[in-house]
Protein backbone atom coordinates (compact mmCIF):
# COMPACT_ATOMS: atom_id res chain seq x y z
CA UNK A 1 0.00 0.00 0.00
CA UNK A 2 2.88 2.16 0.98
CA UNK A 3 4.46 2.21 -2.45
CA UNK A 4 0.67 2.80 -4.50
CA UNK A 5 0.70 5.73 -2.29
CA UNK A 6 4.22 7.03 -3.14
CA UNK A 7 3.44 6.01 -6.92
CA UNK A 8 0.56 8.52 -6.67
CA UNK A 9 2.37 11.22 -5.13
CA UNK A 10 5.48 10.72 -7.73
CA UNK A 11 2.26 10.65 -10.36
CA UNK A 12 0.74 13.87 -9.01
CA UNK A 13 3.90 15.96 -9.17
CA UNK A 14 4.60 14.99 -12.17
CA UNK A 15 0.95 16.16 -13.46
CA UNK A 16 1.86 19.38 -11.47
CA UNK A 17 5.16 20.23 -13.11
CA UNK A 18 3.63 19.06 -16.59
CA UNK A 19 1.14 21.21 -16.21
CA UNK A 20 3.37 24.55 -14.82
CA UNK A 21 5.31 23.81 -17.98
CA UNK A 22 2.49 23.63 -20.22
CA UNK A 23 1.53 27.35 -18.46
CA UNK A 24 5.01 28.75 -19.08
CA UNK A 25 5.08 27.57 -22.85
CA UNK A 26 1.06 28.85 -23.06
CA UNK A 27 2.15 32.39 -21.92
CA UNK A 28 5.18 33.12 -23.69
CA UNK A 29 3.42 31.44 -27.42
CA UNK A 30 0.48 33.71 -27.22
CA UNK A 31 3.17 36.65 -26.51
CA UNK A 32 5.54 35.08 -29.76
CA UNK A 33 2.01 34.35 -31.61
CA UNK A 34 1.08 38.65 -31.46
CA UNK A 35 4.77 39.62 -32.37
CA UNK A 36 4.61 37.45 -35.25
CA UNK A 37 1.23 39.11 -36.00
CA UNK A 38 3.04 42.18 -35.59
CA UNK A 39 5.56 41.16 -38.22
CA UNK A 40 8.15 41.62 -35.24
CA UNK A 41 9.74 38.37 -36.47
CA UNK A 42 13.04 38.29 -34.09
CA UNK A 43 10.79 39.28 -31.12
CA UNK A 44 8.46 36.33 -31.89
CA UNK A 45 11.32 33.92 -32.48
CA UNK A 46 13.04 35.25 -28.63
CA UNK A 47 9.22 34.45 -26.78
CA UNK A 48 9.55 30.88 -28.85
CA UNK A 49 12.59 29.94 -27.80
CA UNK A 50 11.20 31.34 -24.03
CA UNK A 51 8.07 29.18 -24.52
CA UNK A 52 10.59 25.97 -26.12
CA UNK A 53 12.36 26.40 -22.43
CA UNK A 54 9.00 25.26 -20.94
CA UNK A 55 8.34 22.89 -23.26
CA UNK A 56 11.26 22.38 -25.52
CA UNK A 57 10.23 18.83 -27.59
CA UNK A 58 6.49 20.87 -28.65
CA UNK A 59 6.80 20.04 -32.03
CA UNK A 60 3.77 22.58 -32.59
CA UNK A 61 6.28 25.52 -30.98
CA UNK A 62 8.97 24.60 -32.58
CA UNK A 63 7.00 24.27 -35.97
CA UNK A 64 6.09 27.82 -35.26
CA UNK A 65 9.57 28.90 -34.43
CA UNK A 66 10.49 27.73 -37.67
CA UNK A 67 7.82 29.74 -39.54
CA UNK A 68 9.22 33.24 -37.65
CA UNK A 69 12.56 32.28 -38.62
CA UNK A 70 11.85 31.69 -42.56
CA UNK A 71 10.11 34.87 -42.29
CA UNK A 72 13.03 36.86 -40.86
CA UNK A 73 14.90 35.57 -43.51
CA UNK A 74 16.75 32.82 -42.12
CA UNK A 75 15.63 29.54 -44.51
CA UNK A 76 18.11 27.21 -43.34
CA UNK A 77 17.45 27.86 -39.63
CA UNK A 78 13.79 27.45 -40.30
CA UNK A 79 14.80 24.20 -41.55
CA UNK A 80 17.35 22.78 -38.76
CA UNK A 81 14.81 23.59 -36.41
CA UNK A 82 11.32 22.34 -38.15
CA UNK A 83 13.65 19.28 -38.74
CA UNK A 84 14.21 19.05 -34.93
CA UNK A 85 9.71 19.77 -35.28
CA UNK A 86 9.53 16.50 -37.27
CA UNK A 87 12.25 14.55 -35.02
CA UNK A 88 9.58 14.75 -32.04
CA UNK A 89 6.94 14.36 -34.01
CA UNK A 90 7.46 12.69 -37.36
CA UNK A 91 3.64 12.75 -37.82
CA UNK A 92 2.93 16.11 -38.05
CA UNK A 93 1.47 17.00 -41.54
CA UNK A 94 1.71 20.79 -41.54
CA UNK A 95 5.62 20.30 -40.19
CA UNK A 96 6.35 18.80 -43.64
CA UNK A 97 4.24 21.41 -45.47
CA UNK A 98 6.53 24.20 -43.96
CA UNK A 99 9.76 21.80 -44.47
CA UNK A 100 8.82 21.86 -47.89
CA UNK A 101 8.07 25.80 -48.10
CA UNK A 102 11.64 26.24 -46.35
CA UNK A 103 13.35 24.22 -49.01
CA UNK A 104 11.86 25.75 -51.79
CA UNK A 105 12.64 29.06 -50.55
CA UNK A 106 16.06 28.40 -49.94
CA UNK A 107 16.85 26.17 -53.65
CA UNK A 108 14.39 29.02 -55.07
CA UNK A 109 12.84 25.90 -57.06
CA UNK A 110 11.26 22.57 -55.58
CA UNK A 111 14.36 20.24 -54.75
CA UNK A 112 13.73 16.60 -54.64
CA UNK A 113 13.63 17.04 -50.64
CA UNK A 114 11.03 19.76 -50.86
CA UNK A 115 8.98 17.07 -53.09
CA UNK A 116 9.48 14.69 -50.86
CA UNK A 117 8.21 16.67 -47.82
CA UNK A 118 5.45 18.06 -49.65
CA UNK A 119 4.72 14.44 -50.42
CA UNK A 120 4.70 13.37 -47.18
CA UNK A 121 2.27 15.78 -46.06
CA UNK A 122 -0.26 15.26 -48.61
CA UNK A 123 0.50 11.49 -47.82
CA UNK A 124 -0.83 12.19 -43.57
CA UNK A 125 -3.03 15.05 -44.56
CA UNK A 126 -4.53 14.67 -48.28
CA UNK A 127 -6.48 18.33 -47.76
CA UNK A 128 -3.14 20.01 -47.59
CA UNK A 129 -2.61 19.23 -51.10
CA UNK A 130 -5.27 21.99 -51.61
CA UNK A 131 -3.98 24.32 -49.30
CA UNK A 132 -0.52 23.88 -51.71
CA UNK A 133 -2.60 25.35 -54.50
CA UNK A 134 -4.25 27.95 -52.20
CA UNK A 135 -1.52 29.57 -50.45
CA UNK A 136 0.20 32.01 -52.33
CA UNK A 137 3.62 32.11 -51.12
CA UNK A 138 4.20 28.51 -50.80
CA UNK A 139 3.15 29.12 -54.89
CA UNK A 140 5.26 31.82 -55.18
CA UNK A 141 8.55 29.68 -53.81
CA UNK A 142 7.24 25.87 -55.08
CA UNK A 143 5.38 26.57 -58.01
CA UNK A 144 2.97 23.78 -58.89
CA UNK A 145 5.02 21.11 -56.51
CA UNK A 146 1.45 18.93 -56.08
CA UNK A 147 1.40 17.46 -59.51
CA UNK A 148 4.61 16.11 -58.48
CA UNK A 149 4.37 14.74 -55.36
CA UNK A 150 4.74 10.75 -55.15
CA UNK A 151 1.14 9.33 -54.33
């Protein structure tokens, strides 16, 4: 009985500091979500990395880190750190939809790898395949990359 007990107390702690953390990260992304709003790009990447501190394997945070970076012109560290996204979470569609955007931008064409991400996120999300031919800048950088992608 004596070690349930402890099991529940190591249990509720751990709830407890889950749960501070997830507050931390909650404050400091809706702070990094305005600047980027705001356009204030290195401001926005500064509360992500705060809010990555709290929660640093968020592949949704770091996904959005990425995004901030690419758009204060920094491609390749958009894509070393959505690649660190999809290492936490190598099921997260719109990761490789961004992966793909980054790669693009940075080859100025679609690369084989940017085909391949773009790929894979049409392959765990088939409705971003229209968002590909809706969204104007990942047209602008990847051109018409969905009648490429593998099936």
């Amino acid at each position: 009985l004596q070690a349930q007990v402890e099991g529940l107390k190591d249990s509720a702690r751990t709830t407890r500091e889950e749960l501070a953390n997830a507050r931390c990260a909650l404050a400091a992304s809706r702070s990094a979500i305005s600047a980027f709003h705001q356009r204030n790009y290195n401001l926005a990447i500064e509360l992500y990395d705060e809010a990555l501190t709290c929660d640093p394997r968020n592949a949704y945070l770091l996904n959005l880190k990425a995004y901030a970076q690419f758009k204060a012109g920094h491609p390749d560290l958009a894509i070393q750190t959505q690649t660190r996204s999809l290492a936490v979470d190598s099921t997260y569609a719109w990761g490789y939809f961004d992966l793909a955007r980054f790669r693009c931008a940075v080859s100025h064409r679609p690369t084989a790898e940017a085909i391949e991400a773009a790929s894979t996120a049409v392959r765990l999300r088939p409705d971003l395949r229209r968002v590909m031919q809706q969204d104007g800048e990942f047209q602008k950088l990847c051109g018409n990359i969905e009648s490429r992608l593998s099936p």
